[in-house]
PDB file of N, CA and C in Angstrom:
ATOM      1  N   UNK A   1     -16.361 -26.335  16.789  1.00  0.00           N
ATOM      2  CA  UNK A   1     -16.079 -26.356  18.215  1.00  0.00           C
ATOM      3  C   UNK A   1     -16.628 -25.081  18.847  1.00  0.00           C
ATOM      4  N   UNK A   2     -17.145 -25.200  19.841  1.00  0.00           N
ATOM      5  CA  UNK A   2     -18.249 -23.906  20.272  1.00  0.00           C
ATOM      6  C   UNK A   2     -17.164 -23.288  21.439  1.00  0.00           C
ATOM      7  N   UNK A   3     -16.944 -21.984  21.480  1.00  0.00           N
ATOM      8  CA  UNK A   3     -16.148 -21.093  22.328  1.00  0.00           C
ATOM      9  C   UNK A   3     -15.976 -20.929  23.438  1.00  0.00           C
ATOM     10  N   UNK A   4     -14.972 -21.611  24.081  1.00  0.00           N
ATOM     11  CA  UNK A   4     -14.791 -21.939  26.006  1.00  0.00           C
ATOM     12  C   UNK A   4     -15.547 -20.648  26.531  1.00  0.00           C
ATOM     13  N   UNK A   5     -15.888 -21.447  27.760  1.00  0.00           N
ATOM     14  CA  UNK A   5     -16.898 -20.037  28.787  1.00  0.00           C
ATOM     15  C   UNK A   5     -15.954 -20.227  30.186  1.00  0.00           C
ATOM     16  N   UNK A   6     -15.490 -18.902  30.426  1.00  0.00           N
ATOM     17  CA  UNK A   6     -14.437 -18.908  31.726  1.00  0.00           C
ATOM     18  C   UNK A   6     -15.199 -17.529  32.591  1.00  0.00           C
ATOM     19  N   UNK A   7     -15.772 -18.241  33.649  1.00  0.00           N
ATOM     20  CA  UNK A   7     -16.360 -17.250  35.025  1.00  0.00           C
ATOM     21  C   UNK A   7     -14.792 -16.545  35.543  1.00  0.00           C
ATOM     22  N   UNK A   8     -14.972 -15.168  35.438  1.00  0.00           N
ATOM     23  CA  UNK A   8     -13.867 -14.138  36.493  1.00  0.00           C
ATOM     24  C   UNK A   8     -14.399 -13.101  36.970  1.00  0.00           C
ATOM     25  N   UNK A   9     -13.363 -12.948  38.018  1.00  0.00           N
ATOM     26  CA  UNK A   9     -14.439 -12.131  38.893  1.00  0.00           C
ATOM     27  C   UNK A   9     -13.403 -10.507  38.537  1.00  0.00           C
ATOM     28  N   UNK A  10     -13.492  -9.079  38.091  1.00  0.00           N
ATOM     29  CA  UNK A  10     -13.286  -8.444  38.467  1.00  0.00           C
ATOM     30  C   UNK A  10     -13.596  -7.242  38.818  1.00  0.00           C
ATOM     31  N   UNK A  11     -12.955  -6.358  39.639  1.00  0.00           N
ATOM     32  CA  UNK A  11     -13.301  -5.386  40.609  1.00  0.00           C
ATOM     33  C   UNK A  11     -14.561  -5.956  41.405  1.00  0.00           C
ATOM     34  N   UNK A  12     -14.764  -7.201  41.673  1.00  0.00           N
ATOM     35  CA  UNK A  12     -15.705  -7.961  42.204  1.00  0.00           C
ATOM     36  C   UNK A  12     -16.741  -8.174  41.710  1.00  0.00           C
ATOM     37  N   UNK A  13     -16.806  -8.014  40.473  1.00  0.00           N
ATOM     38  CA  UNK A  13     -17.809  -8.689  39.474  1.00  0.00           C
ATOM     39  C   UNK A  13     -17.817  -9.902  39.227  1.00  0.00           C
ATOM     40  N   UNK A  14     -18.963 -10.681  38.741  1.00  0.00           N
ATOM     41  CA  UNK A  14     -18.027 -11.552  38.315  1.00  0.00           C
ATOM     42  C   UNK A  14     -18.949 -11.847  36.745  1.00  0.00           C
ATOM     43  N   UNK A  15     -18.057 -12.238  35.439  1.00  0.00           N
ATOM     44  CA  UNK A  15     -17.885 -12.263  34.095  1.00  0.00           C
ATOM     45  C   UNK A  15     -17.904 -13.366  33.681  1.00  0.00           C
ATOM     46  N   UNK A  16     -19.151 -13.970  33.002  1.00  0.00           N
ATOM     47  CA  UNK A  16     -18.280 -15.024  32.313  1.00  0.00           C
ATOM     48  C   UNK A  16     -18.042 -14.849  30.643  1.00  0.00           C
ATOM     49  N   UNK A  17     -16.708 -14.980  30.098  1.00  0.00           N
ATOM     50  CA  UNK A  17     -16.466 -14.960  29.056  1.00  0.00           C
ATOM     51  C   UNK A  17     -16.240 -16.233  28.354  1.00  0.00           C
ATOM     52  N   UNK A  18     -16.946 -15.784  26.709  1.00  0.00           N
ATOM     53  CA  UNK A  18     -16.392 -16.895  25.906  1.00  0.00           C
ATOM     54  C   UNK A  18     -15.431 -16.321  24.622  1.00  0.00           C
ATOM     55  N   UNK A  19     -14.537 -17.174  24.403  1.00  0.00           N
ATOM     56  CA  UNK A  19     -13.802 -17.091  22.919  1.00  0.00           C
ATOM     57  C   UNK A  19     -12.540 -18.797  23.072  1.00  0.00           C
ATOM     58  N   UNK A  20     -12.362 -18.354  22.091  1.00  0.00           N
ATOM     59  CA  UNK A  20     -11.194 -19.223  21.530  1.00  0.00           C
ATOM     60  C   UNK A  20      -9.950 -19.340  22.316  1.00  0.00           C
ATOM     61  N   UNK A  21      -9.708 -18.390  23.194  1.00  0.00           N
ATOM     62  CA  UNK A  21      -8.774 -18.518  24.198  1.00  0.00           C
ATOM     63  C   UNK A  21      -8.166 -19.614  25.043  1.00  0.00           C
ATOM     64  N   UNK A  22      -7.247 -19.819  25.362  1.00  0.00           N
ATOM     65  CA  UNK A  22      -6.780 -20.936  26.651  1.00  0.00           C
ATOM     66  C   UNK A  22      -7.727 -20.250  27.520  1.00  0.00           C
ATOM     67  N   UNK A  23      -8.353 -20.533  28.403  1.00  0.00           N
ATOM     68  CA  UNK A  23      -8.588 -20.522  29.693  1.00  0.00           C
ATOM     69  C   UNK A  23      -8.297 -20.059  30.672  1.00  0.00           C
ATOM     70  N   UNK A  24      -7.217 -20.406  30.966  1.00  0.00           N
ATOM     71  CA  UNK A  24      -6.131 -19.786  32.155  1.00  0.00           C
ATOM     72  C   UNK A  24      -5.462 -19.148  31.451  1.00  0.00           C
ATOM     73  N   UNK A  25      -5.085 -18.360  30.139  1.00  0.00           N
ATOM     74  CA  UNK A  25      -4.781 -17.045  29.915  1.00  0.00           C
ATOM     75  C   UNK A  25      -5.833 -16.044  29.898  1.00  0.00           C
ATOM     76  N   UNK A  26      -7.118 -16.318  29.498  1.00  0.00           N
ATOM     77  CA  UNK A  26      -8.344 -15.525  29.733  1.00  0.00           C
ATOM     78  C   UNK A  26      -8.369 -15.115  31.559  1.00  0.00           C
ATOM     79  N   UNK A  27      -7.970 -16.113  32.276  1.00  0.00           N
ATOM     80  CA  UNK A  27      -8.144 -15.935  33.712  1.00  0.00           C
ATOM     81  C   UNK A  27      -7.063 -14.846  34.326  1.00  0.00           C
ATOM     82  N   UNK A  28      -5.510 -14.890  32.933  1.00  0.00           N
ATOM     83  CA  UNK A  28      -4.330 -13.990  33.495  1.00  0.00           C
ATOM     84  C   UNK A  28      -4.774 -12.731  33.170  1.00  0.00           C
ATOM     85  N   UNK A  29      -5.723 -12.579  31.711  1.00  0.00           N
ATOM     86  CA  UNK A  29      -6.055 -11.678  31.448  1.00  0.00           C
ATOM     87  C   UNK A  29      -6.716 -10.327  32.746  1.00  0.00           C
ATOM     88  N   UNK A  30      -7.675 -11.360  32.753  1.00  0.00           N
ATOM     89  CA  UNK A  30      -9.296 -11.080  33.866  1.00  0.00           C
ATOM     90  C   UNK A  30      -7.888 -10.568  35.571  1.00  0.00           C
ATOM     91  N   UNK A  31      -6.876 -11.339  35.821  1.00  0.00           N
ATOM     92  CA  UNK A  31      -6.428 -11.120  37.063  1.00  0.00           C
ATOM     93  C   UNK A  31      -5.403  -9.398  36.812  1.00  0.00           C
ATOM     94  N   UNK A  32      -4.779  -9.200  35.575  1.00  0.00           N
ATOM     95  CA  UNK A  32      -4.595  -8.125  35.352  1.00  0.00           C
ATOM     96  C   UNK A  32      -5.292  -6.892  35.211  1.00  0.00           C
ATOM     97  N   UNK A  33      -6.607  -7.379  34.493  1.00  0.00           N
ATOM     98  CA  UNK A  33      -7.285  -6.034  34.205  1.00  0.00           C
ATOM     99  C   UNK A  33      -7.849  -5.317  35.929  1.00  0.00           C
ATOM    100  N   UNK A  34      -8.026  -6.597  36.384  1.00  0.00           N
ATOM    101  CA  UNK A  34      -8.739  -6.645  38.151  1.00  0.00           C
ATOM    102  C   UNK A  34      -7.549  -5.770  38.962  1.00  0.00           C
ATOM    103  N   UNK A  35      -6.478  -6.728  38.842  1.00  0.00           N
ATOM    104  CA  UNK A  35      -5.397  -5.440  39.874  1.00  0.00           C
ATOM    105  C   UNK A  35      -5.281  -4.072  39.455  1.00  0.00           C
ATOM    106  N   UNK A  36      -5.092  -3.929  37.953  1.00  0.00           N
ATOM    107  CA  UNK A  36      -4.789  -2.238  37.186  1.00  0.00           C
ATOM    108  C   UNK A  36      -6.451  -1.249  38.474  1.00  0.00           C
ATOM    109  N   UNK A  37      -7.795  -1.961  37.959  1.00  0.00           N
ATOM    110  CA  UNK A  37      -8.457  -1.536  38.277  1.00  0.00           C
ATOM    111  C   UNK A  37      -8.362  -0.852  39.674  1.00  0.00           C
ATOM    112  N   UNK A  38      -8.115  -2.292  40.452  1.00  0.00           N
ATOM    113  CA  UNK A  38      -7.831  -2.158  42.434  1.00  0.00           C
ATOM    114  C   UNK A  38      -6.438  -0.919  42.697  1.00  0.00           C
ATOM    115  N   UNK A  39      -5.700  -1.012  41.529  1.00  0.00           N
ATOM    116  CA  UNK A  39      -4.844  -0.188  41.746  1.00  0.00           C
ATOM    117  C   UNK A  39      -5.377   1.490  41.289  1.00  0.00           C
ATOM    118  N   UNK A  40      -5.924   1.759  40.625  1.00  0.00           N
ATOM    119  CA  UNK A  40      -6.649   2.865  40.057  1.00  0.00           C
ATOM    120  C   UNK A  40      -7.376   3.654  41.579  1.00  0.00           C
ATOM    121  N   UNK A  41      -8.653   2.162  42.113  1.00  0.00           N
ATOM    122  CA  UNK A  41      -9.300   2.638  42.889  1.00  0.00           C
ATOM    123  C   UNK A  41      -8.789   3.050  44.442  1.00  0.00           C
ATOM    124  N   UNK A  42      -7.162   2.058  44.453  1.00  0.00           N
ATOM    125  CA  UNK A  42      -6.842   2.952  45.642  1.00  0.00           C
ATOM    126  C   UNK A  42      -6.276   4.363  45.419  1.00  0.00           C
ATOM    127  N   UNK A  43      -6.368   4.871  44.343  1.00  0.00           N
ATOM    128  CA  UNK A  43      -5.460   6.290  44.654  1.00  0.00           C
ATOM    129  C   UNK A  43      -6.631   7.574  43.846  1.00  0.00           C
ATOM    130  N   UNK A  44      -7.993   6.822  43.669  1.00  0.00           N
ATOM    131  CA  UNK A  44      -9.251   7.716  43.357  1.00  0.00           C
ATOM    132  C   UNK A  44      -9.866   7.678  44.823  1.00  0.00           C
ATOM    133  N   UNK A  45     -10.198   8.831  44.938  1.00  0.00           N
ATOM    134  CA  UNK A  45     -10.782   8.618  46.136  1.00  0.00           C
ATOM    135  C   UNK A  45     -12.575   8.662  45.893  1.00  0.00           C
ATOM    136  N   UNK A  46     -13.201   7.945  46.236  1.00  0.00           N
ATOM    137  CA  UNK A  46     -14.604   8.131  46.529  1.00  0.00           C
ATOM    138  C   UNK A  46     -15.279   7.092  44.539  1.00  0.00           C
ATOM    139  N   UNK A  47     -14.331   7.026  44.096  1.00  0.00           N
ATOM    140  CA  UNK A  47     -14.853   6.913  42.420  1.00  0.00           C
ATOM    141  C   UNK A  47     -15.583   5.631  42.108  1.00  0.00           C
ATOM    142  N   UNK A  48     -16.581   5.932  41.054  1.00  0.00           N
ATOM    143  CA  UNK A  48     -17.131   5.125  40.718  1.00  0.00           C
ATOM    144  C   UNK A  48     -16.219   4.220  40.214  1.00  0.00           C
ATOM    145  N   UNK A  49     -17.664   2.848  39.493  1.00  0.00           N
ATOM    146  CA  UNK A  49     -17.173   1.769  38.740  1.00  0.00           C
ATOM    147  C   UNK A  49     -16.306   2.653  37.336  1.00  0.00           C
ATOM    148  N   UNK A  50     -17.674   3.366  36.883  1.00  0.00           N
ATOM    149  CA  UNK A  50     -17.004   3.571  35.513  1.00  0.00           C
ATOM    150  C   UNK A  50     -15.775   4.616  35.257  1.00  0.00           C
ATOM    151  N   UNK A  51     -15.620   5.701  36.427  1.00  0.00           N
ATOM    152  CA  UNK A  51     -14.576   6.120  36.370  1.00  0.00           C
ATOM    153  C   UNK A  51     -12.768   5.029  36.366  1.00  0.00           C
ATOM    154  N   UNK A  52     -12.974   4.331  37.567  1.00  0.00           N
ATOM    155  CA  UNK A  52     -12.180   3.200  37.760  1.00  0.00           C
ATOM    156  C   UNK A  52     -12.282   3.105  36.624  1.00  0.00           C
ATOM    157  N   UNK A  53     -12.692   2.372  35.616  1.00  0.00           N
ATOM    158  CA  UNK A  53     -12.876   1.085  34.864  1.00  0.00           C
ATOM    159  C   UNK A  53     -12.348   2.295  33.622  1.00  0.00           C
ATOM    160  N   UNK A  54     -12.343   3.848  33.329  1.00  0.00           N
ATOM    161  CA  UNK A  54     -11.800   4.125  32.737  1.00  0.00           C
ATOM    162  C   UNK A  54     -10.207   4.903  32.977  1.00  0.00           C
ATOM    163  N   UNK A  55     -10.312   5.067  33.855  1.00  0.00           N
ATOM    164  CA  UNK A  55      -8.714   5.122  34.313  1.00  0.00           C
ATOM    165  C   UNK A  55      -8.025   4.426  34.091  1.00  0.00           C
ATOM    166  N   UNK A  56      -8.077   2.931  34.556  1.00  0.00           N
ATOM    167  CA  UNK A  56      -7.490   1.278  34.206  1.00  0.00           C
ATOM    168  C   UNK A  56      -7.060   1.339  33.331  1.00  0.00           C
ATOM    169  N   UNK A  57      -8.452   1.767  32.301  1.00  0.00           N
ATOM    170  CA  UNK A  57      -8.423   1.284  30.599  1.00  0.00           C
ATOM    171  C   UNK A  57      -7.089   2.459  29.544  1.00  0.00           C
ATOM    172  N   UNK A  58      -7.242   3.291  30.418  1.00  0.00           N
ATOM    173  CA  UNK A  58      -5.853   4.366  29.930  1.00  0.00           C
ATOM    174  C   UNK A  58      -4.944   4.017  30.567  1.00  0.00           C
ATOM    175  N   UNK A  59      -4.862   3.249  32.212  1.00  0.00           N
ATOM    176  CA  UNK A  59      -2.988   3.090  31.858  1.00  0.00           C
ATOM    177  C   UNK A  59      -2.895   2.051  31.244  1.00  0.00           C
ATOM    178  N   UNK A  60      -3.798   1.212  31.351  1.00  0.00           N
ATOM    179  CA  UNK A  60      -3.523  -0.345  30.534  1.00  0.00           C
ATOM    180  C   UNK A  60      -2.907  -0.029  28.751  1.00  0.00           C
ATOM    181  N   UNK A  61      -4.127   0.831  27.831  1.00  0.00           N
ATOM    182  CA  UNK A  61      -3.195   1.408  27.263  1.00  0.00           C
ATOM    183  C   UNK A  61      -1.975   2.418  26.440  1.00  0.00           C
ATOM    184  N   UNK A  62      -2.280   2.875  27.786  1.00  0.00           N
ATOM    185  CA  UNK A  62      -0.676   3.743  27.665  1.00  0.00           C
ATOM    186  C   UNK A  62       0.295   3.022  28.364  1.00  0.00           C
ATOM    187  N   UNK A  63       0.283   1.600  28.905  1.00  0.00           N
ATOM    188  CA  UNK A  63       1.644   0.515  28.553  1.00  0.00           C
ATOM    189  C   UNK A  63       1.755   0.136  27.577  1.00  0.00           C
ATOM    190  N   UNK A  64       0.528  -0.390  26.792  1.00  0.00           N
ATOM    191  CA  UNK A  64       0.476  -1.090  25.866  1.00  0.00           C
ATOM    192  C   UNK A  64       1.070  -0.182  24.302  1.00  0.00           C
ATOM    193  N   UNK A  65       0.740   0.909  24.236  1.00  0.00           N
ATOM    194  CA  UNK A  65       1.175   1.885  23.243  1.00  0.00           C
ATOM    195  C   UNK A  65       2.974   2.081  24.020  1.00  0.00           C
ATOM    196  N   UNK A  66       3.418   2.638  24.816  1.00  0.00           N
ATOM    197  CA  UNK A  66       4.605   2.135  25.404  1.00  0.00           C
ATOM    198  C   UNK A  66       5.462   1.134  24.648  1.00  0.00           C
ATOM    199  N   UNK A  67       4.704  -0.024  24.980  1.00  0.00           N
ATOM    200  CA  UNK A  67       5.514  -1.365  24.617  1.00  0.00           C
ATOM    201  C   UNK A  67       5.434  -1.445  22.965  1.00  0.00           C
ATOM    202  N   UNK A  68       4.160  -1.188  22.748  1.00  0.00           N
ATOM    203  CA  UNK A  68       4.463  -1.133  20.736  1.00  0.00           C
ATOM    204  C   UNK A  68       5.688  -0.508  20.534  1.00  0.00           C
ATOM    205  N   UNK A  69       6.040   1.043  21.133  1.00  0.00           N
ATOM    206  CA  UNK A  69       7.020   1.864  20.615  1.00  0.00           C
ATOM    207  C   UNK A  69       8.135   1.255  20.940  1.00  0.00           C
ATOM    208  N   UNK A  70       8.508   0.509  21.973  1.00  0.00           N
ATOM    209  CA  UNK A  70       9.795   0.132  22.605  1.00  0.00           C
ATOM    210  C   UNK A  70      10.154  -1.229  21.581  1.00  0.00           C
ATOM    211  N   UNK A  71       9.113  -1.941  20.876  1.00  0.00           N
ATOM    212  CA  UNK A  71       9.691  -2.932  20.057  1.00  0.00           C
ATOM    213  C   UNK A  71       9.691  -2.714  18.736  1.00  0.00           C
ATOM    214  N   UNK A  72       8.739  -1.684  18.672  1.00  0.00           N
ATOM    215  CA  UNK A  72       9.021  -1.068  17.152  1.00  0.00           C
ATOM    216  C   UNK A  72      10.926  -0.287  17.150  1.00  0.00           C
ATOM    217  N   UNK A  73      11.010   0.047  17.979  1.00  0.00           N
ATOM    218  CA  UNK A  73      12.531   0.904  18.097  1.00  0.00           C
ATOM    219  C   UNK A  73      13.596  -0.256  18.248  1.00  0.00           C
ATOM    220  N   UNK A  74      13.209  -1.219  18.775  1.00  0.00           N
ATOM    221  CA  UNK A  74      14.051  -2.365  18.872  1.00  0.00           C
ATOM    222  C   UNK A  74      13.929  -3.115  17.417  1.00  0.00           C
ATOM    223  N   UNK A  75      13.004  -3.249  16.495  1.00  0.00           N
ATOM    224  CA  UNK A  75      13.253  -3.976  15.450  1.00  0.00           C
ATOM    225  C   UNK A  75      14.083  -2.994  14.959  1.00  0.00           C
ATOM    226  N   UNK A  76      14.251  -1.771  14.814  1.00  0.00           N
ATOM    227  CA  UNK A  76      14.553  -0.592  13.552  1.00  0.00           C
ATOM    228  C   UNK A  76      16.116  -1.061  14.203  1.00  0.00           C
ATOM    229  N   UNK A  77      16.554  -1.042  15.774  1.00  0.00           N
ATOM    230  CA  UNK A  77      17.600  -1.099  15.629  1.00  0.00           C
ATOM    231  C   UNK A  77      18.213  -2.358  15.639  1.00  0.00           C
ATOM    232  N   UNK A  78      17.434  -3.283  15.327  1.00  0.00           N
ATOM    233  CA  UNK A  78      17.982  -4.634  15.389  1.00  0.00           C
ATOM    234  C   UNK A  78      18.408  -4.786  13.747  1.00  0.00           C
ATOM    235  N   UNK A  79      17.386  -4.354  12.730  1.00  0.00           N
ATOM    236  CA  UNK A  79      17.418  -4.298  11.465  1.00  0.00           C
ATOM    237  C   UNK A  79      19.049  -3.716  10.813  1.00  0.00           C
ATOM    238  N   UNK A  80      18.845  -2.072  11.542  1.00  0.00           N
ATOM    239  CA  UNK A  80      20.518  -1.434  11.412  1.00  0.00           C
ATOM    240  C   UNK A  80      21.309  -2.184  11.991  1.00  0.00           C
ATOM    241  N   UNK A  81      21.566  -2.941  13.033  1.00  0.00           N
ATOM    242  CA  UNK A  81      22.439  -3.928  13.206  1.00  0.00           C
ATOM    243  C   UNK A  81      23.272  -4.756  12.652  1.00  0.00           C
ATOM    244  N   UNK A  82      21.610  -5.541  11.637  1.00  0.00           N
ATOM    245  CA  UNK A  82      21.915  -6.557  10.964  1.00  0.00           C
ATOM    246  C   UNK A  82      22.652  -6.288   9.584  1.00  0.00           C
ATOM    247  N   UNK A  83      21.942  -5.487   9.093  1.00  0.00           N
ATOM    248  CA  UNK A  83      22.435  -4.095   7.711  1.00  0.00           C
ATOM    249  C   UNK A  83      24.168  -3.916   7.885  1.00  0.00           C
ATOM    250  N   UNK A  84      24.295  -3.692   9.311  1.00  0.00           N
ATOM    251  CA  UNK A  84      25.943  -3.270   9.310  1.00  0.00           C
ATOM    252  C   UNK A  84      27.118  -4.273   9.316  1.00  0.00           C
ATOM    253  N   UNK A  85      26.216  -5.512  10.271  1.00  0.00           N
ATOM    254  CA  UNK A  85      27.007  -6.597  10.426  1.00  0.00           C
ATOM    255  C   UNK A  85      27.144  -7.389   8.593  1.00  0.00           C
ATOM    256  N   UNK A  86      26.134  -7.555   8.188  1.00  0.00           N
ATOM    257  CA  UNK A  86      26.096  -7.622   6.720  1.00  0.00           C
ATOM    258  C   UNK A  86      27.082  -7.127   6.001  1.00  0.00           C
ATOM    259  N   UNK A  87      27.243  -5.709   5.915  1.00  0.00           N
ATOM    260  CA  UNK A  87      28.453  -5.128   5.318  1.00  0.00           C
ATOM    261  C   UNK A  87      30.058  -5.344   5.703  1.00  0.00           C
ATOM    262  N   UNK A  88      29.824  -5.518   7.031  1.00  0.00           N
ATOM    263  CA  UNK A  88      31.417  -6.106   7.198  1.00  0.00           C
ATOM    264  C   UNK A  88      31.684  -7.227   7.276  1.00  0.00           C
ATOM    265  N   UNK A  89      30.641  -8.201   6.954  1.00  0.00           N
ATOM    266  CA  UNK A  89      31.025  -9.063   6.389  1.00  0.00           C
ATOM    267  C   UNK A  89      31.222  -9.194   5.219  1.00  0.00           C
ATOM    268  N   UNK A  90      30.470  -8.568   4.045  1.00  0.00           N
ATOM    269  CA  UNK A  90      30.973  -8.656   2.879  1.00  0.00           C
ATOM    270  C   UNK A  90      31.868  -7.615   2.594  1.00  0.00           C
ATOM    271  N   UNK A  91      32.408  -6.934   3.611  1.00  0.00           N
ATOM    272  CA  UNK A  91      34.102  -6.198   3.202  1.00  0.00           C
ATOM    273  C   UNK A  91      34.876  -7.160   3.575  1.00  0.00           C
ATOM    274  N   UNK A  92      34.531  -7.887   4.688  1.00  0.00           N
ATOM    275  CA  UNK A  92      35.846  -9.166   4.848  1.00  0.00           C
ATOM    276  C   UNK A  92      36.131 -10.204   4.158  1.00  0.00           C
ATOM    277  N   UNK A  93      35.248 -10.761   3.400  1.00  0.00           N
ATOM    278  CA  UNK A  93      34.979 -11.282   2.136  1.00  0.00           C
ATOM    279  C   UNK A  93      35.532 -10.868   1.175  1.00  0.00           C
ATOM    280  N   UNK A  94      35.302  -9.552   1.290  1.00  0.00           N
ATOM    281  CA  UNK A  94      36.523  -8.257  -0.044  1.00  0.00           C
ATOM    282  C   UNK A  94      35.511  -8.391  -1.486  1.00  0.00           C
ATOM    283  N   UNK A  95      34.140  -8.389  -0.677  1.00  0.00           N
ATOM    284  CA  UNK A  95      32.956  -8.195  -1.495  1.00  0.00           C
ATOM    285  C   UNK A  95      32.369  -6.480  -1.392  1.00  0.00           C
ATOM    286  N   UNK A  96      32.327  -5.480  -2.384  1.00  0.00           N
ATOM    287  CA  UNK A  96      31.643  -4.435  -2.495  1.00  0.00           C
ATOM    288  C   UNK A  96      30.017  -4.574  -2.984  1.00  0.00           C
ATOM    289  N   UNK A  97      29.598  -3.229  -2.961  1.00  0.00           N
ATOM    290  CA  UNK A  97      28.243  -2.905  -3.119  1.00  0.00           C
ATOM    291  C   UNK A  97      27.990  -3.052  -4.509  1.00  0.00           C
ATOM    292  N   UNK A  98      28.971  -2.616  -5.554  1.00  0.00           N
ATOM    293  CA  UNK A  98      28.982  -2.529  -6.680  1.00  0.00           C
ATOM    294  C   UNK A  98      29.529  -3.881  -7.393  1.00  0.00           C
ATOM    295  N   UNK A  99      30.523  -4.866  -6.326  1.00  0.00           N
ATOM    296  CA  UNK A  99      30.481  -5.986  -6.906  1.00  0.00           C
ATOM    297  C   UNK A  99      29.336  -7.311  -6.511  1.00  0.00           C
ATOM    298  N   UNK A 100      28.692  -6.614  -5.709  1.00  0.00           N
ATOM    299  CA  UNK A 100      26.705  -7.096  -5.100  1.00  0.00           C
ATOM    300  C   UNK A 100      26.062  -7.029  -6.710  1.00  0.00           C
ATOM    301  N   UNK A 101      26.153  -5.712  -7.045  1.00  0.00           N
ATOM    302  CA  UNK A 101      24.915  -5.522  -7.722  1.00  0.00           C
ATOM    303  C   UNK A 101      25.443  -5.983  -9.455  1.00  0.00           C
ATOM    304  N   UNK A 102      27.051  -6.489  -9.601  1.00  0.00           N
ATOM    305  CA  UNK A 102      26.961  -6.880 -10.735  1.00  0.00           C
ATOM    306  C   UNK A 102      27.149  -8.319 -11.030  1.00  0.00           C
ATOM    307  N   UNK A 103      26.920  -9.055  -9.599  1.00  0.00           N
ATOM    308  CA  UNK A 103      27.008 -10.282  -9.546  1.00  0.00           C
ATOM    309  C   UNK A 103      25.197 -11.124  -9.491  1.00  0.00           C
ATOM    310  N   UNK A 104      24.337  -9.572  -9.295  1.00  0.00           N
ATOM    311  CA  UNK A 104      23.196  -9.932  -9.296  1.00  0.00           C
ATOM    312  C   UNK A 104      22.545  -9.909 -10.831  1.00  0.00           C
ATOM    313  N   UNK A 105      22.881  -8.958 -11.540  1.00  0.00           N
ATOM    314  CA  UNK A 105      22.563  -8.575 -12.471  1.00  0.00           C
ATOM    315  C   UNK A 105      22.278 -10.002 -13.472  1.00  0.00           C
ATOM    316  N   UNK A 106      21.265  -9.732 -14.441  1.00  0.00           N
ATOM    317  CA  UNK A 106      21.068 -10.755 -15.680  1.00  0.00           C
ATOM    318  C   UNK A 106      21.650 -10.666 -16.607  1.00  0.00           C
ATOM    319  N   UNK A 107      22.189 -11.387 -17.270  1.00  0.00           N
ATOM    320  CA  UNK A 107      23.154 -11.376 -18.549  1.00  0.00           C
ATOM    321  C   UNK A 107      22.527 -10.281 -19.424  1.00  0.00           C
ATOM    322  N   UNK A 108      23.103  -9.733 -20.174  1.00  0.00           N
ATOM    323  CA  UNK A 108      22.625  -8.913 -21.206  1.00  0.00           C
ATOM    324  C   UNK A 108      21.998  -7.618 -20.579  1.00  0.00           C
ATOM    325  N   UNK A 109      21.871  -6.744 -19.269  1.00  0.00           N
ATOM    326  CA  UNK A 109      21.364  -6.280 -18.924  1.00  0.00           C
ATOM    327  C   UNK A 109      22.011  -5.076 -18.563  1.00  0.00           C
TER     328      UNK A 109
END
């Protein structure tokens, strides 16, 4: 199957891209990178394309590094969560750590 081609226009360019993509997420893509840009160029005054186009490209990602950290910190504490809720359940059970590890154990071992 040969790789969709989607025309977008940004900072008034206009692009056509191909890949494997939906379409109209390639287009949400193309409408984000376009506003970050429009937003860049209203508060540069006088700036080129490529300045724009690298300003964009640093806040775009320094959200994106942002958001890694904010779900990386959310698994760690979702993990300790789960770790704790785990344990009180197996204290309510009137299951220990040490009766875990000799109920795991192999005969003869």
């Amino acid at each position: 199957m040969e790789p969709a081609s989607v025309t977008v226009t940004i900072y008034g360019s206009e692009y056509t891209l191909k890949g494997d993509a939906d379409p109209e997420y390639v287009r949400e893509v193309a409408r984000f990178v376009d506003e970050r840009m429009q937003e860049v160029a209203g508060k540069v005054s006088a700036a080129a394309l490529g300045k724009v186009a690298i300003l964009a490209a640093v806040n775009i990602a320094d959200e994106l590094l942002r958001e890694k950290r904010l779900r990386l910190e959310t698994e760690a504490a979702l993990e300790d969560r789960s770790i704790q809720m785990a344990r009180l359940l197996d204290a309510e059970m009137g299951l220990s750590s040490a009766e875990d590890e000799c109920d795991n154990a192999l005969p003869g071992t």
